[in-house]
C-alpha atoms as a PDB file:
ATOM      1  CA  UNK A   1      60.224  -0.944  -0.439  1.00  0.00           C
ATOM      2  CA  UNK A   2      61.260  -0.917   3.386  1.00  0.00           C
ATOM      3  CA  UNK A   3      59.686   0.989   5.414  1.00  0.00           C
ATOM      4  CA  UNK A   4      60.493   3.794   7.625  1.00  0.00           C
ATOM      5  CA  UNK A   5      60.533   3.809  11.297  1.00  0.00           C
ATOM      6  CA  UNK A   6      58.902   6.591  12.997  1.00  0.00           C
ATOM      7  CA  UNK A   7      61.247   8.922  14.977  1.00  0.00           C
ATOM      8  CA  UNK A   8      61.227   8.356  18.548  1.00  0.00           C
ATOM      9  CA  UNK A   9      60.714  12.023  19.369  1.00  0.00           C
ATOM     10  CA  UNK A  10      57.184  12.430  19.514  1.00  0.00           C
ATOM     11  CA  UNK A  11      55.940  15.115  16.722  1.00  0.00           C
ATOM     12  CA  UNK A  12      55.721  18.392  19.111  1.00  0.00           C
ATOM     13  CA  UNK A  13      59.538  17.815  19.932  1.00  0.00           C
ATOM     14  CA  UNK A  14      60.276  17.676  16.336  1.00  0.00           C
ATOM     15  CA  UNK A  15      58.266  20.588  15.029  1.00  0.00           C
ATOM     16  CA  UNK A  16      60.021  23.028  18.246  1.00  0.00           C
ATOM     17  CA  UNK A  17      63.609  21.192  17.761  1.00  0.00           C
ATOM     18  CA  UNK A  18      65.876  24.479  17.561  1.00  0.00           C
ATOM     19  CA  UNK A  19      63.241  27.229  18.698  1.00  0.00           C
ATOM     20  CA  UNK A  20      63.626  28.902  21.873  1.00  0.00           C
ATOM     21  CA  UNK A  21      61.370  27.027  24.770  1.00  0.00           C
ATOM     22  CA  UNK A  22      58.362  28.771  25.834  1.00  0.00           C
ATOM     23  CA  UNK A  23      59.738  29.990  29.098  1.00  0.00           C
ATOM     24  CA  UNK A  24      61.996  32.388  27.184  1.00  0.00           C
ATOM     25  CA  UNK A  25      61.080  35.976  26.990  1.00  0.00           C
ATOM     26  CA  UNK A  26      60.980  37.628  23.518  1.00  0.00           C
ATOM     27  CA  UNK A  27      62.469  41.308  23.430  1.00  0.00           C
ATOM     28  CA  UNK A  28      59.707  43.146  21.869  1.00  0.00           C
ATOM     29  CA  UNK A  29      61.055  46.795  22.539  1.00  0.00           C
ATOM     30  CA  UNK A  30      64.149  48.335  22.072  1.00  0.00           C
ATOM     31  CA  UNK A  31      65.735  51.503  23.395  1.00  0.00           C
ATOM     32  CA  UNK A  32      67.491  54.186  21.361  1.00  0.00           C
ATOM     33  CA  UNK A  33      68.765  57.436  21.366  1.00  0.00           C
ATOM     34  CA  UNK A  34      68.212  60.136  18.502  1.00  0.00           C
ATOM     35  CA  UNK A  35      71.614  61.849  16.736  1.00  0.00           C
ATOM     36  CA  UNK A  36      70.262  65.176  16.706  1.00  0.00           C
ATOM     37  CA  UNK A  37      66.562  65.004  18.979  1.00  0.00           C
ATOM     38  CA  UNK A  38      63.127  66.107  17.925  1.00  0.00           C
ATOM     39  CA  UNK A  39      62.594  69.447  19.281  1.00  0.00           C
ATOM     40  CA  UNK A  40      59.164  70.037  20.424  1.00  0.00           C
ATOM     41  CA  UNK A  41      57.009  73.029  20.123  1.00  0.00           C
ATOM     42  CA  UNK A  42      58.362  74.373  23.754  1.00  0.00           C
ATOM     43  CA  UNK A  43      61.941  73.996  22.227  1.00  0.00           C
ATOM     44  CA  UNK A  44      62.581  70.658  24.399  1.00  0.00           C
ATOM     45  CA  UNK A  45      64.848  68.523  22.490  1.00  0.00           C
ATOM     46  CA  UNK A  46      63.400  64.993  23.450  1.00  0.00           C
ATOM     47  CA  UNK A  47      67.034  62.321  22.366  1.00  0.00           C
ATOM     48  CA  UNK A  48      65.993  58.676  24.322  1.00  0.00           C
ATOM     49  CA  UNK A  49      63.036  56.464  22.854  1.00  0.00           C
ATOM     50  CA  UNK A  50      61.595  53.225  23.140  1.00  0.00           C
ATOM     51  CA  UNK A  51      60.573  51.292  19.325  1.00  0.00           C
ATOM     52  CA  UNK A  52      59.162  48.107  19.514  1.00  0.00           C
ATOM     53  CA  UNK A  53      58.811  45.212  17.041  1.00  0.00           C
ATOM     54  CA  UNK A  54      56.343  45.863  13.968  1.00  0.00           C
ATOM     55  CA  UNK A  55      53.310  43.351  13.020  1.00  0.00           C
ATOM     56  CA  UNK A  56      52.275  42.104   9.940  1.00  0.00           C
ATOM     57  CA  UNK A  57      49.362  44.652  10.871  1.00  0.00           C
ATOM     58  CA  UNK A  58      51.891  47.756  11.377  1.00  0.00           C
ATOM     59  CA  UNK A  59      53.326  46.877   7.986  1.00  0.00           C
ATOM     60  CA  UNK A  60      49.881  46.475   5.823  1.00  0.00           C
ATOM     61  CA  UNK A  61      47.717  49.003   7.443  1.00  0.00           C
ATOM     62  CA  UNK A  62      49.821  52.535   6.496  1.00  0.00           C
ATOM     63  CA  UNK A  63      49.317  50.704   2.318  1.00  0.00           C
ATOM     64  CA  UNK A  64      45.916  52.231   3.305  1.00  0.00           C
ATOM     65  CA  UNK A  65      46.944  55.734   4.087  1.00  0.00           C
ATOM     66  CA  UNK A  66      45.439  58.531   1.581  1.00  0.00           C
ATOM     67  CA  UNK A  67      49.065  60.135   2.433  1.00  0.00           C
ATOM     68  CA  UNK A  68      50.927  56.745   1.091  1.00  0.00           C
ATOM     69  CA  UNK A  69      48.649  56.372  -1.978  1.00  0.00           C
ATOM     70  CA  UNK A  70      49.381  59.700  -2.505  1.00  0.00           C
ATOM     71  CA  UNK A  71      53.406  59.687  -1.577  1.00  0.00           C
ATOM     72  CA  UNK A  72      55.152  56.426  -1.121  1.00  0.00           C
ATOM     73  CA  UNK A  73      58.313  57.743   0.553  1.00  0.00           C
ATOM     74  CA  UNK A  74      55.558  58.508   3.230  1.00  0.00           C
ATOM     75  CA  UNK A  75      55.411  54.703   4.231  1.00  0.00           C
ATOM     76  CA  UNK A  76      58.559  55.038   6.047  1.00  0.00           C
ATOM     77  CA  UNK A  77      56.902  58.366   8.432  1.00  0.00           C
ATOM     78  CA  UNK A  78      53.739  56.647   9.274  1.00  0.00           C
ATOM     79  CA  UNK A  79      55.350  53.286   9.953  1.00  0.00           C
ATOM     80  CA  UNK A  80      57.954  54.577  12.138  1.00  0.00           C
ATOM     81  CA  UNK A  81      54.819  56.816  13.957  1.00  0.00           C
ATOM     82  CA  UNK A  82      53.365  53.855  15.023  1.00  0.00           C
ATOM     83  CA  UNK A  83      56.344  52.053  16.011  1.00  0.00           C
ATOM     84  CA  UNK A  84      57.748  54.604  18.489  1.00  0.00           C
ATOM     85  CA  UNK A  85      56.207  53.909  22.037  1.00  0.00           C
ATOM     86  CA  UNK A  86      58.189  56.707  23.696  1.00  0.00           C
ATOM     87  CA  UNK A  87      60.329  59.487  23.051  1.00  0.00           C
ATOM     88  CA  UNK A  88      61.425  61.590  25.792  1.00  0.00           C
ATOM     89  CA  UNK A  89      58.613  62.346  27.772  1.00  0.00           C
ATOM     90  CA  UNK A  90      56.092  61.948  24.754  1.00  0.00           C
ATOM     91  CA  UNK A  91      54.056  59.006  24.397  1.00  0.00           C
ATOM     92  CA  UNK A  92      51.409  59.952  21.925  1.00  0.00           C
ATOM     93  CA  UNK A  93      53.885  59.466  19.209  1.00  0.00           C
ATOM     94  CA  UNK A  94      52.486  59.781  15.500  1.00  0.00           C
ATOM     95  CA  UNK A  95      53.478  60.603  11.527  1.00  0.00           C
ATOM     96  CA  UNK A  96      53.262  64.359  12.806  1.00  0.00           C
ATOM     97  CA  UNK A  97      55.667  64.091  14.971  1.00  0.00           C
ATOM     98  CA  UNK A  98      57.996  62.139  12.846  1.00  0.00           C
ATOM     99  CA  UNK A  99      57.603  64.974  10.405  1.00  0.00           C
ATOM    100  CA  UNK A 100      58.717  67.258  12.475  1.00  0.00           C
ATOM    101  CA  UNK A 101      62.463  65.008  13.019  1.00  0.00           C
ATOM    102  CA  UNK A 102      66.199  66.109  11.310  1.00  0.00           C
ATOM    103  CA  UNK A 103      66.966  64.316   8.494  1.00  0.00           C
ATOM    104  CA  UNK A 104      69.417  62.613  10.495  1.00  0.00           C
ATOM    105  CA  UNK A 105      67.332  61.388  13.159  1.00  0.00           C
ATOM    106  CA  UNK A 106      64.597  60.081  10.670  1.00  0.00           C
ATOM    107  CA  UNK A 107      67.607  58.236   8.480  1.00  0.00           C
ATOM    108  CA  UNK A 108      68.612  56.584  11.932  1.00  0.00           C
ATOM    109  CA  UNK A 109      65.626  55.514  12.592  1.00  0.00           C
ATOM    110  CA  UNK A 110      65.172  53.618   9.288  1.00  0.00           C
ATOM    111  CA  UNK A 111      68.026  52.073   9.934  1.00  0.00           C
ATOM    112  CA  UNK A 112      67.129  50.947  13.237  1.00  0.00           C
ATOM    113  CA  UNK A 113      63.629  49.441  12.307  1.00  0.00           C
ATOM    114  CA  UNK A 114      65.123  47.447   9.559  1.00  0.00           C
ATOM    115  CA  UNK A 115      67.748  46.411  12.592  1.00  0.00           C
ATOM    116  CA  UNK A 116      65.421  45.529  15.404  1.00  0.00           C
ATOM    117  CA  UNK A 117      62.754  43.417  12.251  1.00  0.00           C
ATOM    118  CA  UNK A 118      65.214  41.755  10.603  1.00  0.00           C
ATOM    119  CA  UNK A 119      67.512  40.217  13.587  1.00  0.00           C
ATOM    120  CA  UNK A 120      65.595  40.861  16.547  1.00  0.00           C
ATOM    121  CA  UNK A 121      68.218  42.454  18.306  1.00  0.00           C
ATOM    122  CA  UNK A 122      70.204  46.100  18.408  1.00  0.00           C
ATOM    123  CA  UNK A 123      73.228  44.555  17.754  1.00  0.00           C
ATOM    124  CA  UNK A 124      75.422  44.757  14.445  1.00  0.00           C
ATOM    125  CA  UNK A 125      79.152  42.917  14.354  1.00  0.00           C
ATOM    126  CA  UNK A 126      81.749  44.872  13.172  1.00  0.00           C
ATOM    127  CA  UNK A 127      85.149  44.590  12.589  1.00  0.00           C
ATOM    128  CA  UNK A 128      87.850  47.085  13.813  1.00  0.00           C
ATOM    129  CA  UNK A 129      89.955  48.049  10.593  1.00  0.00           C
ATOM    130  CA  UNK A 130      93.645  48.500  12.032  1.00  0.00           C
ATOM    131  CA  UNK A 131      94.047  45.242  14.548  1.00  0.00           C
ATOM    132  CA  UNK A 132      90.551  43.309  12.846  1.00  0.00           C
ATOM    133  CA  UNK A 133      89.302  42.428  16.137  1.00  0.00           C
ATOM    134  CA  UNK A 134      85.798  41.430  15.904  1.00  0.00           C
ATOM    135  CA  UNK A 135      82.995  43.028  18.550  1.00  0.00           C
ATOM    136  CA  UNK A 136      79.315  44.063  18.421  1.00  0.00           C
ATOM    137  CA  UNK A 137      78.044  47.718  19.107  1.00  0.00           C
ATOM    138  CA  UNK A 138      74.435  48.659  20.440  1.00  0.00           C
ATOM    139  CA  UNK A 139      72.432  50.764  18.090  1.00  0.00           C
ATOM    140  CA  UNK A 140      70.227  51.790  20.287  1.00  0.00           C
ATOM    141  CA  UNK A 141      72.582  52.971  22.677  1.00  0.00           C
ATOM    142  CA  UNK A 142      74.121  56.558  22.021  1.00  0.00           C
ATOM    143  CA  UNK A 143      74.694  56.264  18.138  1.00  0.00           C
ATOM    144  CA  UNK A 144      75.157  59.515  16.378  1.00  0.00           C
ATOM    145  CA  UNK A 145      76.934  61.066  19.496  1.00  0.00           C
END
């Protein structure tokens, strides 16, 4: 049996081959603006927000929630609580508050969670139906309006 030379990268080069070099910066929060807004308590509709990526800890720890035992559609509300950094001028974001969103705005942000955690990015392709020309839109950037 012959044997096989050893690659002349050295084994660092081969394990990072194809992943971005460590200089490059990883987005880790992504802007977006609410369809309908979550009014507050004063009546201030608060629209623009910041999410940022989840961890394998943002993911496990709401399993743990009394409310999730108790409710599983309540993953999505305390997941989303603790993935909002900002949303208008409130930063103490949290399951009450996403309570308190439309429909609408809570379905939007499902959908942009999944987005952001799944490709990284805001971005979906699409395709225009009547000439088929292919371009991306920004989620995060005044869906709903």
């Amino acid at each position: 049996m012959a044997a096989v030379a050893p690659s002349a990268a050295p084994l660092d080069s081969q394990v990072t081959a194809g992943l971005p070099s460590r200089s490059a910066t990883l987005q880790t929060e992504f802007p977006f603006t609410l369809p309908r807004g979550y009014v507050d308590s004063q009546g201030t509709v608060h629209r623009e927000g910041f999410m940022r990526l989840a961890t394998a800890r943002d993911e496990l720890l709401p399993l743990t929630d009394q409310r999730v035992r108790e409710n599983p559609a309540y993953l999505s509300v305390v997941l989303i609580g603790r993935l909002i950094t900002r949303l208008g001028d409130l930063t103490d974001i949290h399951a009450g508050i996403i309570e308190g969103l439309f429909a609408a705005d809570l379905a939007f942000l499902q959908k942009f969670y999944e987005k952001i955690n799944l490709d990284g990015t805001s971005l979906a392709s699409t395709v225009c139906p009547d000439c088929r020309h292919e371009f991306e839109v920004d989620l995060g950037s005044r869906l709903g309006e």
